[in-house]
C-alpha atoms as a PDB file:
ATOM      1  CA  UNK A   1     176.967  90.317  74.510  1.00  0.00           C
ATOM      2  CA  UNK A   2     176.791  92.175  70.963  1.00  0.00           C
ATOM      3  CA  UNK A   3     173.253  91.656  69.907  1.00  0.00           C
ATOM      4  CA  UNK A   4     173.805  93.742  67.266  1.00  0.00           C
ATOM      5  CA  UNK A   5     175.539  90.880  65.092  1.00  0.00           C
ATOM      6  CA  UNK A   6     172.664  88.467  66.626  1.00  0.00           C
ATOM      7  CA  UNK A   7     169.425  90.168  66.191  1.00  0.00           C
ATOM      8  CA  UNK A   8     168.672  92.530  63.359  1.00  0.00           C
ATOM      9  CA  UNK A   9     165.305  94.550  64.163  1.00  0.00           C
ATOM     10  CA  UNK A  10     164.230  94.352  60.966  1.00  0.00           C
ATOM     11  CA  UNK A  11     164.871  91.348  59.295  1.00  0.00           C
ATOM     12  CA  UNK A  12     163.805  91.273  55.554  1.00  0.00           C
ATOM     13  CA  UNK A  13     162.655  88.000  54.061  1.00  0.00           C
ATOM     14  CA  UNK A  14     161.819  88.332  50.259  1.00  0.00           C
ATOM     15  CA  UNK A  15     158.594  87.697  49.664  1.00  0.00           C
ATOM     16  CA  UNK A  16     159.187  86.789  45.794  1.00  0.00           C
ATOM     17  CA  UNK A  17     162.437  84.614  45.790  1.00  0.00           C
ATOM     18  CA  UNK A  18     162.903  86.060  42.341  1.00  0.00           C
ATOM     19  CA  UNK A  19     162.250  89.694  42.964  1.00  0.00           C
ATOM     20  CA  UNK A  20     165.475  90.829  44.988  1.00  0.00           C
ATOM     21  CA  UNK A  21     163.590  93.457  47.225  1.00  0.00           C
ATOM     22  CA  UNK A  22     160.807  94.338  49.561  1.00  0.00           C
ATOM     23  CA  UNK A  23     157.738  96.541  48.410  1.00  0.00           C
ATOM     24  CA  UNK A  24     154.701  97.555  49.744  1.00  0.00           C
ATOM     25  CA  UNK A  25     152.045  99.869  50.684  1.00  0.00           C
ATOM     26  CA  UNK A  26     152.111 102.301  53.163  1.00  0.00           C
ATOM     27  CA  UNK A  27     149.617 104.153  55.899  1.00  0.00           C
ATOM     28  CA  UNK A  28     149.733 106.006  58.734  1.00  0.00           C
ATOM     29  CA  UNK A  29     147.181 107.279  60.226  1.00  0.00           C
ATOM     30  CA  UNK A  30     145.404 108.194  63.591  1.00  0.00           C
ATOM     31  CA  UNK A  31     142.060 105.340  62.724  1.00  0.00           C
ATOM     32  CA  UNK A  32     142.348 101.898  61.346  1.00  0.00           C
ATOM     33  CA  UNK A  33     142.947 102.689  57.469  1.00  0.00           C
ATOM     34  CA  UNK A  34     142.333  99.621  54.675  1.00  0.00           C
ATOM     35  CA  UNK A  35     140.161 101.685  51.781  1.00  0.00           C
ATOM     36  CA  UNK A  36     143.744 100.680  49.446  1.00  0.00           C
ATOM     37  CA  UNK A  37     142.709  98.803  45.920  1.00  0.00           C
ATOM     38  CA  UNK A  38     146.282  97.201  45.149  1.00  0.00           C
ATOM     39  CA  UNK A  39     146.314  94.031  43.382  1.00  0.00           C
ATOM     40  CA  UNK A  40     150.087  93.059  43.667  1.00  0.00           C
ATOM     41  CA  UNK A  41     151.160  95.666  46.159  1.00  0.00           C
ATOM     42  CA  UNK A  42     151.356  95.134  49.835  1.00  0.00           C
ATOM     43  CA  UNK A  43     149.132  96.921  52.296  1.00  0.00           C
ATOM     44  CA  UNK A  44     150.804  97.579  55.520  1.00  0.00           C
ATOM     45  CA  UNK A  45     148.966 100.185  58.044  1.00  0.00           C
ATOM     46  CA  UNK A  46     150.208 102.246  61.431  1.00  0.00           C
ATOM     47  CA  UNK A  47     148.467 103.648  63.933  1.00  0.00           C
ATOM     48  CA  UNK A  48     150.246 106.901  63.973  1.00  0.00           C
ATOM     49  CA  UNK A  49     154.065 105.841  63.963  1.00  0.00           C
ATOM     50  CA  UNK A  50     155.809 102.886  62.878  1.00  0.00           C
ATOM     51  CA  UNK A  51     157.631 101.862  65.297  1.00  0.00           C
ATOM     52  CA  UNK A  52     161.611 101.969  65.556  1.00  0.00           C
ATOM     53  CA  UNK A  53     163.519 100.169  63.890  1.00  0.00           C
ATOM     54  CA  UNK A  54     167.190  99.629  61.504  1.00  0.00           C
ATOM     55  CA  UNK A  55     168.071  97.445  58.936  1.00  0.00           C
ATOM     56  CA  UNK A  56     171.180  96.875  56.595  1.00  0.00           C
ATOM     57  CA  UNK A  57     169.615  97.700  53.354  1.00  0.00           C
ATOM     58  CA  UNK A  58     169.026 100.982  52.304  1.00  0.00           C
ATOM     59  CA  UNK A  59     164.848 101.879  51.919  1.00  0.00           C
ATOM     60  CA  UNK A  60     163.566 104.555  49.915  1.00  0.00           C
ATOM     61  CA  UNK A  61     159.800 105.594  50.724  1.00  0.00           C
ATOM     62  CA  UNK A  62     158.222 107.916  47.968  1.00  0.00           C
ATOM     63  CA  UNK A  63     155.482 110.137  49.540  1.00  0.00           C
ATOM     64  CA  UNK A  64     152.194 110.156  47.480  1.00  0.00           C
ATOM     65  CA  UNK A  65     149.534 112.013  50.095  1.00  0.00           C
ATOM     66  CA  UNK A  66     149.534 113.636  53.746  1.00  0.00           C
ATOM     67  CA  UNK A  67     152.355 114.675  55.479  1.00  0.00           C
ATOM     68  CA  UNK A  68     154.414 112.966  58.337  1.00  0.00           C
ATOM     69  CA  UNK A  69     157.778 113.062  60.041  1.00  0.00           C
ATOM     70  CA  UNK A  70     160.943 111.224  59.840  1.00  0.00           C
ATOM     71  CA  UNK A  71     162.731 110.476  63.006  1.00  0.00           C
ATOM     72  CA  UNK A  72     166.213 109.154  61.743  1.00  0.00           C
ATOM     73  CA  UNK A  73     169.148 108.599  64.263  1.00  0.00           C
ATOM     74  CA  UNK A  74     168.826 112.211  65.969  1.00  0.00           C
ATOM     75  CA  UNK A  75     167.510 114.201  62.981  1.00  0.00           C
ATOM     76  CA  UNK A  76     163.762 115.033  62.237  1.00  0.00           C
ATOM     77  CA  UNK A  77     163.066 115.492  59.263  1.00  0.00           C
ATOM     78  CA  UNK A  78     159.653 116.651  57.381  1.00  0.00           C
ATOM     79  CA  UNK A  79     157.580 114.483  54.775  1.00  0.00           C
ATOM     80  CA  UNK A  80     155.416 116.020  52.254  1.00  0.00           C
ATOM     81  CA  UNK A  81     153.900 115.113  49.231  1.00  0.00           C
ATOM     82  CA  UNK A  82     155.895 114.003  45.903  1.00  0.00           C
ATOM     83  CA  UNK A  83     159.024 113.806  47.828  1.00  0.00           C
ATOM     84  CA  UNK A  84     161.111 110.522  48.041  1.00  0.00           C
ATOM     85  CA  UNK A  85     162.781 109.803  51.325  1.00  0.00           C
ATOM     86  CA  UNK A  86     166.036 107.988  52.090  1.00  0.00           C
ATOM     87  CA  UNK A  87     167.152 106.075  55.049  1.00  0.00           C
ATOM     88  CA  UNK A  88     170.627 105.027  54.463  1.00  0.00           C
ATOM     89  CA  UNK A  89     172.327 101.100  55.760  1.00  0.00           C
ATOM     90  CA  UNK A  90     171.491 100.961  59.665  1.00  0.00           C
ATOM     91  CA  UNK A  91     169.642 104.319  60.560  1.00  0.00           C
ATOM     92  CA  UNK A  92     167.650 103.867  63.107  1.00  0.00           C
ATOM     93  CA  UNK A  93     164.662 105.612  62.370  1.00  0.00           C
ATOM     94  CA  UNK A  94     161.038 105.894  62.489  1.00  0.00           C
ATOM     95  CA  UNK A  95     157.839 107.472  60.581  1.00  0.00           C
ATOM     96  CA  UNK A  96     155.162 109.374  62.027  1.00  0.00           C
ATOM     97  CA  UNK A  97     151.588 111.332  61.487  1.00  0.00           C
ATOM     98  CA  UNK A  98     148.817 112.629  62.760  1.00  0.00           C
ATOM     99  CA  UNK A  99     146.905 113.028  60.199  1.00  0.00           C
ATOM    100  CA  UNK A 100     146.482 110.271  56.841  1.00  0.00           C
ATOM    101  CA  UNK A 101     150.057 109.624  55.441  1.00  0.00           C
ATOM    102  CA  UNK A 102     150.691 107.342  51.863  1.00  0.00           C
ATOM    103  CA  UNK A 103     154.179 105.965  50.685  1.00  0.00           C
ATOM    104  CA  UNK A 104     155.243 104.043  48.930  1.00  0.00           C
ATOM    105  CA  UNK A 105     158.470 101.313  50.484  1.00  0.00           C
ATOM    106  CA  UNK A 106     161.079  99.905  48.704  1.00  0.00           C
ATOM    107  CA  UNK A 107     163.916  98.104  49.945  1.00  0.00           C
ATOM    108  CA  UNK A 108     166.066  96.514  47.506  1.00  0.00           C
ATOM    109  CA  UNK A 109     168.070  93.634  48.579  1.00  0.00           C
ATOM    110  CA  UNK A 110     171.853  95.396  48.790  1.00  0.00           C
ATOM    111  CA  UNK A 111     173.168  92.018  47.631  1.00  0.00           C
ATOM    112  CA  UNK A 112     171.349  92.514  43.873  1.00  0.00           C
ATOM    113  CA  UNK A 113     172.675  96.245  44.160  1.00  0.00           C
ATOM    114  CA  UNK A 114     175.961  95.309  44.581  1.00  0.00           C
ATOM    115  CA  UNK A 115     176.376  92.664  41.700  1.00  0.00           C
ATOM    116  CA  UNK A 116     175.283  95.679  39.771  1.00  0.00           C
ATOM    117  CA  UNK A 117     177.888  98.104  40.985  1.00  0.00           C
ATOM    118  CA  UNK A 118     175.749  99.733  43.579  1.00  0.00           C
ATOM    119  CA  UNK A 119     177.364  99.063  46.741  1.00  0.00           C
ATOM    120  CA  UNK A 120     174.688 100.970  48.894  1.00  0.00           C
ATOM    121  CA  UNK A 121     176.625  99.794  52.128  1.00  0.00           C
ATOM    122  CA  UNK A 122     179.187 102.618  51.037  1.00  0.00           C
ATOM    123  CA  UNK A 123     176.465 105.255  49.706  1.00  0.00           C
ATOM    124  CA  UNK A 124     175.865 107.908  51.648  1.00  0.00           C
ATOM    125  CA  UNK A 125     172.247 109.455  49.724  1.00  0.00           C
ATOM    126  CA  UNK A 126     170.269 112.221  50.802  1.00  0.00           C
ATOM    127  CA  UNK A 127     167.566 112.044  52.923  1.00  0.00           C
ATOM    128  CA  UNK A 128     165.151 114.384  51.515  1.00  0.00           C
ATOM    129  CA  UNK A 129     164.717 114.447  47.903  1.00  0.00           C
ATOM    130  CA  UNK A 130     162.584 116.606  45.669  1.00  0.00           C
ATOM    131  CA  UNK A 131     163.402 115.991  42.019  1.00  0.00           C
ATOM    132  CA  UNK A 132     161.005 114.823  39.542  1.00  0.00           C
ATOM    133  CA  UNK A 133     163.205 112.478  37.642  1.00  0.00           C
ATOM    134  CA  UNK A 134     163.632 110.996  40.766  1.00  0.00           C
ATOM    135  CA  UNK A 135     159.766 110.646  41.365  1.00  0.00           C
ATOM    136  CA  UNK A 136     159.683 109.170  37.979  1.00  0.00           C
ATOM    137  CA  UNK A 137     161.926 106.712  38.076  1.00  0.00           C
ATOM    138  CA  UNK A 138     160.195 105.096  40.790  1.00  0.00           C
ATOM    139  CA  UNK A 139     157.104 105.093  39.693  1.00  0.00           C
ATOM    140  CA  UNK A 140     158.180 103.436  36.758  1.00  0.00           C
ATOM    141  CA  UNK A 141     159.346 100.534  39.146  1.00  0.00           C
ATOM    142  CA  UNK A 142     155.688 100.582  40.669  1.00  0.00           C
ATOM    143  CA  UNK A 143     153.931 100.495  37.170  1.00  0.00           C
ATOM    144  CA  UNK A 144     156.651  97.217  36.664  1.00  0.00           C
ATOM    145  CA  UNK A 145     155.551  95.943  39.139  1.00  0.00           C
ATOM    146  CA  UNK A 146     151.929  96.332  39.426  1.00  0.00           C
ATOM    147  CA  UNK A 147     151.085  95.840  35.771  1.00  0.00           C
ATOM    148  CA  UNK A 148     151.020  92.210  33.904  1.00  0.00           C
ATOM    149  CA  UNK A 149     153.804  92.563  30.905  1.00  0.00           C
ATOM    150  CA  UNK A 150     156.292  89.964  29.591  1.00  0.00           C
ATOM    151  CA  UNK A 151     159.694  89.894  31.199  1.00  0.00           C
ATOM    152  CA  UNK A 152     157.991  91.414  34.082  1.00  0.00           C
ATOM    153  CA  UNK A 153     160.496  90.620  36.781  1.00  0.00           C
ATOM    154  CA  UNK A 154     163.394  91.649  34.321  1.00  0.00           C
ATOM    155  CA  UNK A 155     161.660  95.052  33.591  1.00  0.00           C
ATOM    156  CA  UNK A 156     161.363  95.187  37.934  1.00  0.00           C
ATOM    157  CA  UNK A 157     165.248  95.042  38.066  1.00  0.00           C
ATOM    158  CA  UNK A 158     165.729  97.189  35.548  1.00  0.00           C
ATOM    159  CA  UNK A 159     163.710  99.525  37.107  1.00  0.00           C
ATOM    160  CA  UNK A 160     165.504  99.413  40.125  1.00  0.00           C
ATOM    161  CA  UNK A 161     168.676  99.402  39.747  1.00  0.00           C
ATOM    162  CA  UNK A 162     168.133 102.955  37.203  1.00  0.00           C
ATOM    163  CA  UNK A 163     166.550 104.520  39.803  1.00  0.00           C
ATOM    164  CA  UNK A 164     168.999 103.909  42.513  1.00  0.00           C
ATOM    165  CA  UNK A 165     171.941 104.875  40.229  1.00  0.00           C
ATOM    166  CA  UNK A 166     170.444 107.926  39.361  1.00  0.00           C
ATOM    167  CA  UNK A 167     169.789 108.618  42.893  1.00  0.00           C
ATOM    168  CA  UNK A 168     173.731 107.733  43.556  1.00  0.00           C
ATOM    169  CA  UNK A 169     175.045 109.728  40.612  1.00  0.00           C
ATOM    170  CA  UNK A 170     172.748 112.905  41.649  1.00  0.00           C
ATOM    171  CA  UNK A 171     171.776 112.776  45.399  1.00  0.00           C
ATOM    172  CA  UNK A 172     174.828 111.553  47.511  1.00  0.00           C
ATOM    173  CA  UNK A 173     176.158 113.595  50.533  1.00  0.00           C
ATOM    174  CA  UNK A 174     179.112 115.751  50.664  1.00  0.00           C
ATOM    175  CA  UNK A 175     180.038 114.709  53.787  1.00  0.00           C
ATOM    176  CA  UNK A 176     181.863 111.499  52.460  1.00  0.00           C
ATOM    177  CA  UNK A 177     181.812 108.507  54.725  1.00  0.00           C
ATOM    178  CA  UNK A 178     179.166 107.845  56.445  1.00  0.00           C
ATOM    179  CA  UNK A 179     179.563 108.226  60.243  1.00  0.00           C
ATOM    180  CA  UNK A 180     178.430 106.610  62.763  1.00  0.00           C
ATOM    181  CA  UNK A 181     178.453 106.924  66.680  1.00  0.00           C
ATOM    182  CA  UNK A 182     178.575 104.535  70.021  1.00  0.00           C
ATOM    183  CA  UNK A 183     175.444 105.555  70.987  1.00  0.00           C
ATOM    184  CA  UNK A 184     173.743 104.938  67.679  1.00  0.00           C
ATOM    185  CA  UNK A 185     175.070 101.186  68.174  1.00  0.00           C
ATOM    186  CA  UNK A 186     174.480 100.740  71.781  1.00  0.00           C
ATOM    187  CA  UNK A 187     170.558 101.654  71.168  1.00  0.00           C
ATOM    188  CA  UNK A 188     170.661  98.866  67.841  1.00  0.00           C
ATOM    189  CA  UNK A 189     171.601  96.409  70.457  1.00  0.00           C
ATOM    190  CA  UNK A 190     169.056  97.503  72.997  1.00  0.00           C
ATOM    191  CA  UNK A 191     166.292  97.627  70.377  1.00  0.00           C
ATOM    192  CA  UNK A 192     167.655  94.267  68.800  1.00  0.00           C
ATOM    193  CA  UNK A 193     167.292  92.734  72.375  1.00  0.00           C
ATOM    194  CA  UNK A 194     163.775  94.107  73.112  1.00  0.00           C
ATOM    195  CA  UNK A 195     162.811  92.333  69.985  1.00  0.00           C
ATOM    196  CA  UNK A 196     163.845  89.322  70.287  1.00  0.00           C
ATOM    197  CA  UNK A 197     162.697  89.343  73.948  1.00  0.00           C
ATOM    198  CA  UNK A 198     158.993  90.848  73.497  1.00  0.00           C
ATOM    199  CA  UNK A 199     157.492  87.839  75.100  1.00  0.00           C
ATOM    200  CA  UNK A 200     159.422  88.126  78.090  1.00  0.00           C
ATOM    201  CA  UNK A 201     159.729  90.342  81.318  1.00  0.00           C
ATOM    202  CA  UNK A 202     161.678  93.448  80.062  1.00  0.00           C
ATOM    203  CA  UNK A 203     162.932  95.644  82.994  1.00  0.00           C
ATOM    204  CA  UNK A 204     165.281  98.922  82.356  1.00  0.00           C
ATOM    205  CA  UNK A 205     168.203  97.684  84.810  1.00  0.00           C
ATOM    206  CA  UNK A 206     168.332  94.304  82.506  1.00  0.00           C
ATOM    207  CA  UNK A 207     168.685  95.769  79.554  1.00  0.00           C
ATOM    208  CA  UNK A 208     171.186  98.538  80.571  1.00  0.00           C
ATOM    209  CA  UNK A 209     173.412  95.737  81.980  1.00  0.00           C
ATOM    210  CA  UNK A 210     173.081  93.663  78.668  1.00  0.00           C
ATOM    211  CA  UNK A 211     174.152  96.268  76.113  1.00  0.00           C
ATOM    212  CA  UNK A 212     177.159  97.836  79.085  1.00  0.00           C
ATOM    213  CA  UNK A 213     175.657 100.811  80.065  1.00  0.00           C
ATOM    214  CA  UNK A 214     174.826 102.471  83.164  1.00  0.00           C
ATOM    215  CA  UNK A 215     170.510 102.556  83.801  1.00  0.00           C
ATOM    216  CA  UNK A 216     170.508 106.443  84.002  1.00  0.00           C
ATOM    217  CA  UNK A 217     172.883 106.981  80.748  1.00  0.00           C
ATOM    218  CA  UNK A 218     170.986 104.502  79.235  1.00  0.00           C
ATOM    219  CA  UNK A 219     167.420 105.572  79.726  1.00  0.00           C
ATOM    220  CA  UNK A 220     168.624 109.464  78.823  1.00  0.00           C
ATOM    221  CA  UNK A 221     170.269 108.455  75.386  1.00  0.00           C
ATOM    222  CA  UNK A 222     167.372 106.287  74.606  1.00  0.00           C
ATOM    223  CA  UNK A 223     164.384 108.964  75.020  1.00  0.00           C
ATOM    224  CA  UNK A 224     166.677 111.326  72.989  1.00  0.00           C
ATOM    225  CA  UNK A 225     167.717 108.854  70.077  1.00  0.00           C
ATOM    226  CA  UNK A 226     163.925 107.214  69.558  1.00  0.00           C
ATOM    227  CA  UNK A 227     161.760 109.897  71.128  1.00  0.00           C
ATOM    228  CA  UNK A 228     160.252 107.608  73.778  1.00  0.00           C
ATOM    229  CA  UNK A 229     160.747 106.268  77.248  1.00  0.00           C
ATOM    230  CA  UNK A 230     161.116 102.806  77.458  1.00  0.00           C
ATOM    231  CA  UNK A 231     158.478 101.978  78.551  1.00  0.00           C
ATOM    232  CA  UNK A 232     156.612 103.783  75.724  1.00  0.00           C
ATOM    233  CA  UNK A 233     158.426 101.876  73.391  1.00  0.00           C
ATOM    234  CA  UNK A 234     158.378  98.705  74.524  1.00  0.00           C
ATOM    235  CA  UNK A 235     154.155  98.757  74.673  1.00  0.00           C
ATOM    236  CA  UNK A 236     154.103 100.221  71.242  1.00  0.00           C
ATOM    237  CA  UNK A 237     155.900  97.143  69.955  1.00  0.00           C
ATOM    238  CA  UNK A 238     153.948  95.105  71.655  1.00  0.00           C
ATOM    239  CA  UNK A 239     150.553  97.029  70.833  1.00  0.00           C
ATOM    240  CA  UNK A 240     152.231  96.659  67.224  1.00  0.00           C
ATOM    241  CA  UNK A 241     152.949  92.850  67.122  1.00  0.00           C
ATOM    242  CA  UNK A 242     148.926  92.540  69.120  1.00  0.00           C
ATOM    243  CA  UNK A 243     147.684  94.181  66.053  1.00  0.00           C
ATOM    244  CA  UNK A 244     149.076  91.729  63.489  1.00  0.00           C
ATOM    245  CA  UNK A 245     148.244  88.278  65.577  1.00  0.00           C
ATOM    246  CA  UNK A 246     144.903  89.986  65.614  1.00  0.00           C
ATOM    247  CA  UNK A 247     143.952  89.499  62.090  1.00  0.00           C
ATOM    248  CA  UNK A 248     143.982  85.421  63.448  1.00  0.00           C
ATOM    249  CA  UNK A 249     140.506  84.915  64.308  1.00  0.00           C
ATOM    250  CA  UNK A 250     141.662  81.237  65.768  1.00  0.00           C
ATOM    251  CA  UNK A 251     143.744  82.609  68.195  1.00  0.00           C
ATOM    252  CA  UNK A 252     142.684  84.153  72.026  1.00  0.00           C
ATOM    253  CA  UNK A 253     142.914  87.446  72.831  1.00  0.00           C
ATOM    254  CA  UNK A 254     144.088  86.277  76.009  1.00  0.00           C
ATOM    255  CA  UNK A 255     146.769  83.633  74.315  1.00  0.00           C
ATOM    256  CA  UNK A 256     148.161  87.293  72.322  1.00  0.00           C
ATOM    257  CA  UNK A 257     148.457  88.663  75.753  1.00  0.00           C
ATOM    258  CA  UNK A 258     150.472  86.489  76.657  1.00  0.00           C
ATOM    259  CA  UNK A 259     152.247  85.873  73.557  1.00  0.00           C
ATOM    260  CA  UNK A 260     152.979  90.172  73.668  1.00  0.00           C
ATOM    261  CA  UNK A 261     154.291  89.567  77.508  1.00  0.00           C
ATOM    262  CA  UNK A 262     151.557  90.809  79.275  1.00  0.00           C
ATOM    263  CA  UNK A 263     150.418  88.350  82.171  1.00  0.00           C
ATOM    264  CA  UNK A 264     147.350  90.479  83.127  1.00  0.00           C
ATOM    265  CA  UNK A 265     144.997  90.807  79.624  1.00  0.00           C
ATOM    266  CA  UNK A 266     142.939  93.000  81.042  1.00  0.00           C
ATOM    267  CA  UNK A 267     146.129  95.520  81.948  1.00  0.00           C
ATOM    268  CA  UNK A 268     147.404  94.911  78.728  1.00  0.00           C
ATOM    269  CA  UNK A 269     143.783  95.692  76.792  1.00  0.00           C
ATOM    270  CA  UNK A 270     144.043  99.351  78.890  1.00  0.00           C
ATOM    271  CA  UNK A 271     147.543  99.731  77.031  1.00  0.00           C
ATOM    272  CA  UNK A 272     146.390  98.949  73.738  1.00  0.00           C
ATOM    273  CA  UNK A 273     143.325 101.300  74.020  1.00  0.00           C
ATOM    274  CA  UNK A 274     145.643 103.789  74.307  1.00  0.00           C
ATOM    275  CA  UNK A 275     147.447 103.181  71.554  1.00  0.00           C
ATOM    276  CA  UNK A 276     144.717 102.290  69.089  1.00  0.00           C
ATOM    277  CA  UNK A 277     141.903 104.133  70.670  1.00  0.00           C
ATOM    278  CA  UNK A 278     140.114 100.899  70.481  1.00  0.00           C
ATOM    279  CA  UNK A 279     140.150  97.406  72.295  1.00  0.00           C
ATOM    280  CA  UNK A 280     141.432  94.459  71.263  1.00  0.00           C
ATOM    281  CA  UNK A 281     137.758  92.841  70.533  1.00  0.00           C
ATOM    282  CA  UNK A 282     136.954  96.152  68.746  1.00  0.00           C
ATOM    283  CA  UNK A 283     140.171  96.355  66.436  1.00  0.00           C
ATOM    284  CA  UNK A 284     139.460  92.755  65.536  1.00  0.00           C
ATOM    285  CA  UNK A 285     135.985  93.001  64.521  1.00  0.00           C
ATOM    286  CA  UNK A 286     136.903  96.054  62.609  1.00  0.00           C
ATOM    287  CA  UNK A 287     139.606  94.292  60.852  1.00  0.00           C
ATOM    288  CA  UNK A 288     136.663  91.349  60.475  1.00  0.00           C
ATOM    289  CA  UNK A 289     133.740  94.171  58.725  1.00  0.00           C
ATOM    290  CA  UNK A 290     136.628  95.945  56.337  1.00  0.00           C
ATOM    291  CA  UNK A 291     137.237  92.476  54.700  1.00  0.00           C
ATOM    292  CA  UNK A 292     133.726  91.406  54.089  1.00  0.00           C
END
């Protein structure tokens, strides 16, 4: 079964019906990280890395502290301050740091793009871009967006779509079409399944039969495409999807457990420890003293 034309990883629901795109906030960092003073912008915090993931529209991060690495398809690729970053329709990437990394995300809906003649779907842009027009053209979308003016959402659009034409008439590839290869597509599917099947037993022979390709070829293209063994993987997601369903103080540690796909809480506390360098109790009553 294809579950790359069931499940995509990321799926991205508009938070303002009229505002054709998705922006936010961005952290990474090594500690639980919410000192951010935003009014309208989103706040969204990792614990080190993001975790891996594609989507059809294209996202463009601008870099505003710290430094980090991109992870996109096989490439790895350096962020650093006052850069802006592309990832292009269906990369399969990820975002990493060890020390305290700031973006900002913006992923404009590619159906808005296209009634404007930006068909981003058939835009091959840079990844790295250092250009201060560039940097300036976004922030003008964030000062849209942020501030309280008249004919606010018509100045967001605006906004948008001049900075994504500039970035298509000045910062495209040379290599024409944009490629793509089997292996890119076979680990879509298997990271499409594991997310719609989080909850659930995961094993490595499953999920090698589901997508149609041997366990051993499988395993070895997936540590070399997202930089993890399975196994990694699948417990950051988990540790990932834990950390949001933590922020409900009405629901059970135990019930998110279960709810992650881990029968034995305990087992599944000794995971997440790892990954946060806190337990679950802790996280949540840290979560519970930042917003007093």
């Amino acid at each position: 079964m294809d579950f790359i034309n069931l499940v995509v990883y990321e799926p991205h629901g508009l938070k303002e019906k009229k505002l054709p795109f998705i922006f936010h906030f961005d952290t990474i960092s090594p500690e639980l990280y919410t000192d951010v003073a935003r009014d309208k912008t989103e706040h969204k915090h990792y614990m080190q890395h993001c975790m891996q993931n594609w989507h059809e529209n294209t996202e463009f991060l601008y870099i505003t502290e710290g430094e980090g690495i991109l992870y996109k398809n096989s490439e790895k690729i350096n962020l650093t301050k006052d850069s802006i970053v592309v990832i292009n329709s269906f990369d399969l990437h990820y975002t990493e740091a060890e020390k305290l990394l700031k973006y900002y995300c913006l992923i404009p809906d590619r159906g808005f793009l296209q009634q404007n003649g930006l068909n981003t779907s058939l835009i091959n842009f840079k990844t790295l871009i250092k250009d201060e027009e560039a940097i300036r053209l976004f922030c003008n979308i964030t000062e849209e967006y942020e501030a309280e003016r008249d004919f606010r959402e018509a100045g967001i659009k605006s906004a948008i779509t001049e900075f994504v034409l500039y970035l298509a008439r000045k910062h495209t590839s040379d290599e024409g079409e944009k490629k793509d290869s089997k292996t890119l597509h076979y680990m879509r599917m298997a990271i499409g399944y594991i997310n719609s099947h989080i909850s659930e037993k995961i094993t490595a022979d499953e999920l090698a039969k589901e997508i149609g390709l041997s366990k051993y070829h499988f395993l070895r293209e997936f540590k070399k495409i997202t930089n993890m063994t399975l196994v990694e993987f699948i417990n950051g997601l988990r540790c990932e999807k834990a950390r949001g369903m933590l922020r409900d103080e009405s629901l059970p540690i135990s019930e998110i457990s279960a709810l992650c796909g881990f029968e034995n809480g305990s087992y599944f506390n000794k995971i997440f420890r790892e990954e946060a360098g806190m337990s679950m109790s802790e996280y949540r009553r840290q979560i519970r003293k930042e917003s007093e």
